[in-house]
N, C-alpha and C. Protein backbone atom coordinates (compact mmCIF):
# COMPACT_ATOMS: atom_id res chain seq x y z
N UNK A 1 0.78 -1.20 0.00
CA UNK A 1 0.00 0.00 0.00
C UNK A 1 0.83 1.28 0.00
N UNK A 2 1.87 0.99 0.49
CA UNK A 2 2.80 2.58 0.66
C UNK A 2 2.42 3.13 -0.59
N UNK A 3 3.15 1.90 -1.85
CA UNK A 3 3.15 2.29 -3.59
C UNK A 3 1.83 3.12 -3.45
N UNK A 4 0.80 2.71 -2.85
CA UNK A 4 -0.26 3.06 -3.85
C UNK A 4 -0.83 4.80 -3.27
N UNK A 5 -0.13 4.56 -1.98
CA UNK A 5 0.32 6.35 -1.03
C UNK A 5 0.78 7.31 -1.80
N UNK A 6 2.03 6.52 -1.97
CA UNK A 6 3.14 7.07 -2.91
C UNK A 6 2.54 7.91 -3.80
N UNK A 7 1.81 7.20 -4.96
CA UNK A 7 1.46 7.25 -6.34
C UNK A 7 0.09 8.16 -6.17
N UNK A 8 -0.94 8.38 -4.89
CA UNK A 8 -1.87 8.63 -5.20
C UNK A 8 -1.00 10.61 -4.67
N UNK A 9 -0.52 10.40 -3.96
CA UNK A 9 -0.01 11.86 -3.42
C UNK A 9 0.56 12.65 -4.65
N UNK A 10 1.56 11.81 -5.34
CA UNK A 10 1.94 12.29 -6.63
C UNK A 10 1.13 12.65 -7.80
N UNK A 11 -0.03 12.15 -7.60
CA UNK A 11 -0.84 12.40 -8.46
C UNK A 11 -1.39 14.16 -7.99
N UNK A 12 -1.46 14.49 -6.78
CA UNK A 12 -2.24 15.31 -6.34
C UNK A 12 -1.60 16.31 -6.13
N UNK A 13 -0.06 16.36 -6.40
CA UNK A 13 0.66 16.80 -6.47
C UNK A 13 0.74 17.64 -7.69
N UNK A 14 0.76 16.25 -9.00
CA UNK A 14 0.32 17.18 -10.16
C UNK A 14 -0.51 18.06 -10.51
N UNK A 15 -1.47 17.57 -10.08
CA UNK A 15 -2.67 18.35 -10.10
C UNK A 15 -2.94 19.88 -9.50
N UNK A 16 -2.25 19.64 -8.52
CA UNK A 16 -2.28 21.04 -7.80
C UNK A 16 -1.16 21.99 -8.75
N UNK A 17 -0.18 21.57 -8.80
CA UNK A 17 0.61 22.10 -9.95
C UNK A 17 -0.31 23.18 -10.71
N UNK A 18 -0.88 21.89 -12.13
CA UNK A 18 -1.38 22.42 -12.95
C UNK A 18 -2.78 23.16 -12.57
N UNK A 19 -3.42 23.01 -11.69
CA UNK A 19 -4.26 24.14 -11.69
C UNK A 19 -3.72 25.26 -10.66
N UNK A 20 -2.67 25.43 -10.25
CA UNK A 20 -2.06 26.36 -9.38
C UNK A 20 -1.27 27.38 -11.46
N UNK A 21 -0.72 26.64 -11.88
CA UNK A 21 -0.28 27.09 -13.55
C UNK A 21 -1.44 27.65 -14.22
N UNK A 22 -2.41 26.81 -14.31
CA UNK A 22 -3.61 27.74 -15.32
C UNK A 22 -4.03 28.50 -14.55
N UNK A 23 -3.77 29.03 -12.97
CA UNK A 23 -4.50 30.38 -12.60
C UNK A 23 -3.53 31.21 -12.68
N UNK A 24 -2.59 31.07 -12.52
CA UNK A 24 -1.05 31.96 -12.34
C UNK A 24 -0.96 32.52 -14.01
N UNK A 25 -0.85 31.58 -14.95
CA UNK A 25 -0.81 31.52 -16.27
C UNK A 25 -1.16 33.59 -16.47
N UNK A 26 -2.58 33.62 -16.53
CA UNK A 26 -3.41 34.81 -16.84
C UNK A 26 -2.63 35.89 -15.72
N UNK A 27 -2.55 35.48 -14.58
CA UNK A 27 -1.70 36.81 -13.90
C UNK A 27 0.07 36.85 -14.87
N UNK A 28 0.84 35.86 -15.24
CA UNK A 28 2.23 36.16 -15.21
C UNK A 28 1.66 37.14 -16.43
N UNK A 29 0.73 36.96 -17.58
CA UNK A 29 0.71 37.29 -18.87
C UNK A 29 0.41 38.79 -18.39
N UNK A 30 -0.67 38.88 -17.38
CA UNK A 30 -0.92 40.65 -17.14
C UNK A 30 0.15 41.63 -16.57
N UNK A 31 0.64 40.54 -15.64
CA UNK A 31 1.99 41.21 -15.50
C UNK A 31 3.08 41.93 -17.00
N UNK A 32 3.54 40.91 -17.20
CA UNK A 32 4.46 41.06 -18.59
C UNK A 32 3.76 42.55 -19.69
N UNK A 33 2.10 42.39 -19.32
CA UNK A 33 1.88 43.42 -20.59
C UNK A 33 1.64 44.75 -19.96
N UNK A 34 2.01 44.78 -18.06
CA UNK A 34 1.61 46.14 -17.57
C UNK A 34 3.63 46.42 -17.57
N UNK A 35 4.41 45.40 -17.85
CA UNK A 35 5.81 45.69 -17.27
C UNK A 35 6.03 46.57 -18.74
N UNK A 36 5.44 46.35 -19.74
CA UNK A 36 5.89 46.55 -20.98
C UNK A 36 5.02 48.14 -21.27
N UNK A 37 4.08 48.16 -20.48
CA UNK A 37 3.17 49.45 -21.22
C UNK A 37 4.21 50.29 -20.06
N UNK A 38 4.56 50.42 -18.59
CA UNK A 38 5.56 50.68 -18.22
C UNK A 38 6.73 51.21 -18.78
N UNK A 39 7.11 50.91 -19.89
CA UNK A 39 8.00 50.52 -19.92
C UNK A 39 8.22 51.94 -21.33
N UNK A 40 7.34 51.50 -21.95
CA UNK A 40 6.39 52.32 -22.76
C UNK A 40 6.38 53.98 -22.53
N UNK A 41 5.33 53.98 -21.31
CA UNK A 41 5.20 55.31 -20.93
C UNK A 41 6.22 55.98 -20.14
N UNK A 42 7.35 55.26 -20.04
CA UNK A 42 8.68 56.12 -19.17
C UNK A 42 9.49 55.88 -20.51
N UNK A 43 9.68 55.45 -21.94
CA UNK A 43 10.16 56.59 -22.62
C UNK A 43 9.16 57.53 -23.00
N UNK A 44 8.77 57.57 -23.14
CA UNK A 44 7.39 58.91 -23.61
C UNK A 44 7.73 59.96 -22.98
N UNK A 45 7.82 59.15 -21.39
CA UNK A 45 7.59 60.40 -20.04
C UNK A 45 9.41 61.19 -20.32
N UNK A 46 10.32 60.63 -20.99
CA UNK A 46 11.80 60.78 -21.35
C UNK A 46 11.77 61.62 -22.63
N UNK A 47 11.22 61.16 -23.36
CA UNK A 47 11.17 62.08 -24.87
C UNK A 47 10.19 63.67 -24.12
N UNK A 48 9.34 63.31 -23.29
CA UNK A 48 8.20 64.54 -23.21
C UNK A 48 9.06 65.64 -22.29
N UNK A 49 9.94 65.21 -21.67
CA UNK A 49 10.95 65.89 -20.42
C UNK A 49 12.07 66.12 -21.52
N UNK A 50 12.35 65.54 -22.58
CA UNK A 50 13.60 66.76 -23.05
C UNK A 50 13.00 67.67 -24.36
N UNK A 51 11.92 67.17 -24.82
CA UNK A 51 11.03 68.58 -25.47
C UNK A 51 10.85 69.74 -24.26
N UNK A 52 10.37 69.45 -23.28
CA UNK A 52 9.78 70.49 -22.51
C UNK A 52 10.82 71.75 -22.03
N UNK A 53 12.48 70.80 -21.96
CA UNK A 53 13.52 71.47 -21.64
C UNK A 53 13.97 72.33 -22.78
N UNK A 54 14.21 71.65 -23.42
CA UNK A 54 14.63 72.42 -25.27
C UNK A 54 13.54 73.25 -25.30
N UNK A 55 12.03 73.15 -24.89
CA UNK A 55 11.17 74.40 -24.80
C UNK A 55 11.50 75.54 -23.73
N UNK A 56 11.53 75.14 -23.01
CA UNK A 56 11.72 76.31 -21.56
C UNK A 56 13.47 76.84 -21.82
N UNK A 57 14.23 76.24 -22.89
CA UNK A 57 15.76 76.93 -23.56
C UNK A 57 15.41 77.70 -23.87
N UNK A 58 14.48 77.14 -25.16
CA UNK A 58 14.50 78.53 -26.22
C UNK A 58 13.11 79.71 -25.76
N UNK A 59 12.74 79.42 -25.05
CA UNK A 59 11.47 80.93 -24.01
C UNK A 59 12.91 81.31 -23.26
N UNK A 60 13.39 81.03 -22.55
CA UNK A 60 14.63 82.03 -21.43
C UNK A 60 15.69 82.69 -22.81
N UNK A 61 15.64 81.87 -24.10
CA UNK A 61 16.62 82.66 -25.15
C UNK A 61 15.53 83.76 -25.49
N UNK A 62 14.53 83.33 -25.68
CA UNK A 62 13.48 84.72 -26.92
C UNK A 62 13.63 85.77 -25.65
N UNK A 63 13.01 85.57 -23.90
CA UNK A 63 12.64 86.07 -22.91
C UNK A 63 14.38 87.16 -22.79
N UNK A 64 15.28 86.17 -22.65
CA UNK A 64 16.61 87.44 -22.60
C UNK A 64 16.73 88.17 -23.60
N UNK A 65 16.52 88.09 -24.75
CA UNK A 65 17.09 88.94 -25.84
C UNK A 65 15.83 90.58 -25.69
N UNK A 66 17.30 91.77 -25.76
CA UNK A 66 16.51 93.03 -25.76
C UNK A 66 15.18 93.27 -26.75
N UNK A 67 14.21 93.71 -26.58
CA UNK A 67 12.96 94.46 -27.53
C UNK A 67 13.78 95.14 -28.47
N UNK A 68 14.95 95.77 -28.20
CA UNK A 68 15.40 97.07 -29.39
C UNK A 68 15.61 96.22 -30.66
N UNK A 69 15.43 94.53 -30.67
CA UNK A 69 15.92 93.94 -31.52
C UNK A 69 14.94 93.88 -32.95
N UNK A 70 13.66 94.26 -32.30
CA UNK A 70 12.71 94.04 -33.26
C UNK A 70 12.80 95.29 -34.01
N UNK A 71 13.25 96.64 -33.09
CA UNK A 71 12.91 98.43 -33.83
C UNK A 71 13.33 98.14 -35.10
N UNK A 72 14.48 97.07 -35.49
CA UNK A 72 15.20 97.02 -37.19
C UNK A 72 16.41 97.25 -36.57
N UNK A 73 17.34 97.76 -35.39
CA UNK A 73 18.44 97.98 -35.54
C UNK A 73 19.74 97.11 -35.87
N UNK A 74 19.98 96.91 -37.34
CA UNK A 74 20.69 96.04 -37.81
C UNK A 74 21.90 95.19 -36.84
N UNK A 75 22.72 95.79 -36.09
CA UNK A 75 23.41 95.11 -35.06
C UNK A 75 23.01 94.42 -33.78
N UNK A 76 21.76 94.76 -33.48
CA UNK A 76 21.32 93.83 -32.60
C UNK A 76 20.50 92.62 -32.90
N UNK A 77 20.03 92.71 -34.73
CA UNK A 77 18.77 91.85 -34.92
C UNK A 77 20.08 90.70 -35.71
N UNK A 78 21.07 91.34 -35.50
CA UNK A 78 22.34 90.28 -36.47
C UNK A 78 22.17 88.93 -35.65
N UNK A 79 22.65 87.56 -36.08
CA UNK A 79 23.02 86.52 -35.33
C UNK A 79 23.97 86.48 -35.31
N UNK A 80 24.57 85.81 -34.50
CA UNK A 80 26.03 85.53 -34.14
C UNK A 80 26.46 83.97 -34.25
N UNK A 81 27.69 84.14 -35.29
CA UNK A 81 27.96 82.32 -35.49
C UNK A 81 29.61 82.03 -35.65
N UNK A 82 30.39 81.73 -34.59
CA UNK A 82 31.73 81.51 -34.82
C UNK A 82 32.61 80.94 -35.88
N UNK A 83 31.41 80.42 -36.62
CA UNK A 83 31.79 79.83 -37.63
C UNK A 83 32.17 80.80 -38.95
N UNK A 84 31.04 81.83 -39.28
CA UNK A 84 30.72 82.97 -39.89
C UNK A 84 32.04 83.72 -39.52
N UNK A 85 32.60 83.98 -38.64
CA UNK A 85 33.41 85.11 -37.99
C UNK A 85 34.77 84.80 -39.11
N UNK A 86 35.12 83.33 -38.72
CA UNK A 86 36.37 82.91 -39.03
C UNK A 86 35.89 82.47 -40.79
N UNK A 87 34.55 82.19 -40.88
CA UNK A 87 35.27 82.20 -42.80
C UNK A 87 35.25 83.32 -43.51
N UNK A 88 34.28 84.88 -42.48
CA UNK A 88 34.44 85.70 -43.33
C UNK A 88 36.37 86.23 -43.45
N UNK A 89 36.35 86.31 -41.86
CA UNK A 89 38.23 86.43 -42.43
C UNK A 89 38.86 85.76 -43.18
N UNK A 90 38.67 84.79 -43.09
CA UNK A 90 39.57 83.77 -44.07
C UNK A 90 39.19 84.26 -45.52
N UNK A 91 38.00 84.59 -45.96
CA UNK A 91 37.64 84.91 -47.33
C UNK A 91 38.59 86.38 -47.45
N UNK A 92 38.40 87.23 -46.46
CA UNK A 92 39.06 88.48 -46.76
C UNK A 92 40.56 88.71 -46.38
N UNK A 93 40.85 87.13 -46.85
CA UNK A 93 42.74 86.79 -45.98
C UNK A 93 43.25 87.91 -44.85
N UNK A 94 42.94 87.96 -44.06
CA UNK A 94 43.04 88.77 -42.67
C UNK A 94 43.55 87.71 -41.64
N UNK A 95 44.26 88.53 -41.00
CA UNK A 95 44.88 87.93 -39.49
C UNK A 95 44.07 87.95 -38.77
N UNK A 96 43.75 87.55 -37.82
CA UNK A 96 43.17 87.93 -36.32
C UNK A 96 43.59 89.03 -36.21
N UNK A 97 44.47 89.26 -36.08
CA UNK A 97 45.11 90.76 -35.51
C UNK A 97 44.17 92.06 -36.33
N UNK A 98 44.51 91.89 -37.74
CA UNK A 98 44.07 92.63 -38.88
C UNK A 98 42.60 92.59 -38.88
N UNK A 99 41.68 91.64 -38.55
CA UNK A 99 40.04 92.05 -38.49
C UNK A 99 39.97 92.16 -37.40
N UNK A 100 40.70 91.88 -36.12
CA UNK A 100 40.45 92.74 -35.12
C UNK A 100 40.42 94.21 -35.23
N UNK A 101 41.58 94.42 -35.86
CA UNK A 101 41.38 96.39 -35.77
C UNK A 101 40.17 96.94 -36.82
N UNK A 102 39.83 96.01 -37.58
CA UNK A 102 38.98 96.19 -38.61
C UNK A 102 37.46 96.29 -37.82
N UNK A 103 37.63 95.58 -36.91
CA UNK A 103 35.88 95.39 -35.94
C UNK A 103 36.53 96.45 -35.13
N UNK A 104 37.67 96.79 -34.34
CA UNK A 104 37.16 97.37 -33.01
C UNK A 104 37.65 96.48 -32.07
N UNK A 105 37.94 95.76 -31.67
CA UNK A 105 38.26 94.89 -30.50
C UNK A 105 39.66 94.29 -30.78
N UNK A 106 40.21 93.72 -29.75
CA UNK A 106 41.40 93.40 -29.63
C UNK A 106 41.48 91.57 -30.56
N UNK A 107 42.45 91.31 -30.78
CA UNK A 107 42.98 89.68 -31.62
C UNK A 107 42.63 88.74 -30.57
N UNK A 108 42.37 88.85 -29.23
CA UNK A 108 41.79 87.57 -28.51
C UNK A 108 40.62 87.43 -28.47
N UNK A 109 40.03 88.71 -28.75
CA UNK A 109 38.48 88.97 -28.92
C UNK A 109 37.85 87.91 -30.08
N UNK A 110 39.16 88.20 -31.05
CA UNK A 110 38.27 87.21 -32.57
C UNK A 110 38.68 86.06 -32.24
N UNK A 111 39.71 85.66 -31.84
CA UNK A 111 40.44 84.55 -31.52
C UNK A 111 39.32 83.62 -30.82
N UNK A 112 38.77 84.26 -29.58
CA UNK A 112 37.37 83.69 -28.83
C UNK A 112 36.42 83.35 -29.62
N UNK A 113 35.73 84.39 -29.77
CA UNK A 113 34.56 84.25 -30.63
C UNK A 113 34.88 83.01 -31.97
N UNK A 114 35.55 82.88 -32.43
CA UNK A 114 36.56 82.30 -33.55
C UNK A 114 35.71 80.61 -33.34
N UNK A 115 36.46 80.20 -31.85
CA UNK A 115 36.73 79.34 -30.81
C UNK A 115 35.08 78.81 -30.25
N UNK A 116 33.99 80.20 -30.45
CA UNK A 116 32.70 79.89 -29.63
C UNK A 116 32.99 80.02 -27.90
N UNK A 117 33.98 80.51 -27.51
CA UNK A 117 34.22 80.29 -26.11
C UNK A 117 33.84 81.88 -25.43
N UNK A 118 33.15 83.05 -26.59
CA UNK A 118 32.66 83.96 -26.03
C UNK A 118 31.63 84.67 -27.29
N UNK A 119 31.05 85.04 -26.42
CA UNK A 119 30.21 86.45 -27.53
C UNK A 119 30.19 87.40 -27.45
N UNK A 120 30.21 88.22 -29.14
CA UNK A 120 29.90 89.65 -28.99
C UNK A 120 29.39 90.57 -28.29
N UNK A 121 29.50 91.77 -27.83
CA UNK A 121 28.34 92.32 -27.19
C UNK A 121 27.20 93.05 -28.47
N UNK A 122 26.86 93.80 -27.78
CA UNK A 122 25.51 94.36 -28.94
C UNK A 122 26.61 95.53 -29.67
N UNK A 123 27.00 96.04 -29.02
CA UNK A 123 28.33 97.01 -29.89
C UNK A 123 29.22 96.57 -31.08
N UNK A 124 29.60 95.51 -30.23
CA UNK A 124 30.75 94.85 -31.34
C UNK A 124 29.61 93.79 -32.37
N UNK A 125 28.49 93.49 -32.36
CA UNK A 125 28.14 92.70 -33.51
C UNK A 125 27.35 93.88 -34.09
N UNK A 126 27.39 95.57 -33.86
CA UNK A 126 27.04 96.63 -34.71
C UNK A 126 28.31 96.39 -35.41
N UNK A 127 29.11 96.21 -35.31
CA UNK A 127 30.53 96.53 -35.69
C UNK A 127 30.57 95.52 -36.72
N UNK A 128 30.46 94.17 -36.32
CA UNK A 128 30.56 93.25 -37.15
C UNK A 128 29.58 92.97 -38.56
N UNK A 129 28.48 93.70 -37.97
CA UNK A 129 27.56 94.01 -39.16
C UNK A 129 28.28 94.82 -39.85
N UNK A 130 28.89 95.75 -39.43
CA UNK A 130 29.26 96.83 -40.86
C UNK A 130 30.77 96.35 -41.31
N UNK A 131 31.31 95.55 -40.84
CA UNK A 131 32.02 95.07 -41.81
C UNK A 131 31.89 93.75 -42.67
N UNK A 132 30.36 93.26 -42.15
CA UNK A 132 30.01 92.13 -42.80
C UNK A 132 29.64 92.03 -44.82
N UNK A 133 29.57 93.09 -45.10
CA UNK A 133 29.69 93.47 -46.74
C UNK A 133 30.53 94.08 -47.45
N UNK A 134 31.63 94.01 -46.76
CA UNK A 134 32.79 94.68 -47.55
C UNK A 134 33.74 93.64 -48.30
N UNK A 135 34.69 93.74 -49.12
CA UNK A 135 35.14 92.74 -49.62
C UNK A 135 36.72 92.95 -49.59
N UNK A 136 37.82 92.18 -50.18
CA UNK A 136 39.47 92.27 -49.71
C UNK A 136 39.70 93.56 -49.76
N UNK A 137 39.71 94.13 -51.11
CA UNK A 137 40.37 95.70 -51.29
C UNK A 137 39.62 96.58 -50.60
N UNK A 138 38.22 97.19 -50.25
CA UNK A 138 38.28 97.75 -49.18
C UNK A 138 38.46 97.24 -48.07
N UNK A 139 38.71 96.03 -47.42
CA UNK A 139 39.46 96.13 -46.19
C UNK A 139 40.96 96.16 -46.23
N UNK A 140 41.33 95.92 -46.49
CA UNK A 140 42.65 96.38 -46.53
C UNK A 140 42.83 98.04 -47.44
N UNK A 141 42.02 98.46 -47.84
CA UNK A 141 42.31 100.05 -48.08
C UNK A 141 41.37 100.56 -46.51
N UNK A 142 40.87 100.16 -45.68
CA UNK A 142 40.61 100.57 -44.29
C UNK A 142 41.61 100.22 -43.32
N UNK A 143 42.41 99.50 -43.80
CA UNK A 143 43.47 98.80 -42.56
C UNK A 143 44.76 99.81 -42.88
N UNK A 144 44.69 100.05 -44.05
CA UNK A 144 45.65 101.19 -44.37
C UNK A 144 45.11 102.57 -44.06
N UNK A 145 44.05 102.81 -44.26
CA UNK A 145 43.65 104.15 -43.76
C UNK A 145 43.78 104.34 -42.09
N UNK A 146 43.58 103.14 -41.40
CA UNK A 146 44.00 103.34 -40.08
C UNK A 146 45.54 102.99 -39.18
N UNK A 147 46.10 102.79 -40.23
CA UNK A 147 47.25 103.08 -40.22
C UNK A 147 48.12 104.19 -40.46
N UNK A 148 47.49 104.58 -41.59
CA UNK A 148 48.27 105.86 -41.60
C UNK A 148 47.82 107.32 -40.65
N UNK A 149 49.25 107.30 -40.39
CA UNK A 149 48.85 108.81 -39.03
C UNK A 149 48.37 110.03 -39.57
N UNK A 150 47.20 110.40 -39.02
CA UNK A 150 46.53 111.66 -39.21
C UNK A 150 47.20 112.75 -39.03
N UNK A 151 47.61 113.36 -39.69
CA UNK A 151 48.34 114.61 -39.37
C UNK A 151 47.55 116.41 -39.76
């Protein structure tokens, strides 16, 4: 009789198993599809948090920049691009040194800006506007005119 102990426990054993599996079954599956919608809505909630930041950038950029920018006054409504700085010199073969005196500001001034490691003020990108349409021979017939001593 033990055998037949044995064999009947094992049986009930299985059994409990499998209907302990077909109820569990429907929970592991709800699990898995709430881990995944989870999963889901925290990138969303990741994409929606660096729009909102890149939004609240560019309101504190529009929010700092002066009103006088809209009156038309060409040097303040200018943009500023380090990139721009250094190919207009390069187009008008100039030193640093040489479109420095040409803007107004000193050769570390362009050198920076050059670099992106500073910006214009509203003065010096008036400045940079008006030498932004000139071409080699008048700058260098201005680099000579301010060279030569006024007498």
């Amino acid at each position: 009789m033990p055998n037949l102990a044995a064999t009947l426990k094992e049986e009930i054993r299985r059994l409990a198993r499998k209907e302990v599996k077909a109820q569990t079954d429907s929970t592991r599956q709800a699990v898995s599809n709430y881990r995944r919608e989870i999963a889901q809505l925290k990138r969303q909630l990741r994409d929606q948090d660096k729009k909102i930041a890149s939004l609240e950038t560019q309101d504190r950029k529009r929010e700092g920049r002066p009103e006088a920018a809209a009156e038309g006054d060409e040097g303040e409504a200018m943009r500023f691009s380090p990139q721009w700085v250094k190919s207009h010199r390069k187009r008008l073969d100039l030193s640093a040194a040489d479109y420095a005196k040409l803007v107004g500001v000193s050769s570390l001034s362009i050198y920076n800006w050059e670099k992106g490691r500073n910006r214009p003020r509203q003065s010096q990108l008036a400045a940079l506007a008006a030498v932004r349409g000139i071409g080699k021979r008048e700058a260098r017939a201005k680099l000579e005119a301010m060279e030569q001593p006024s007498e």
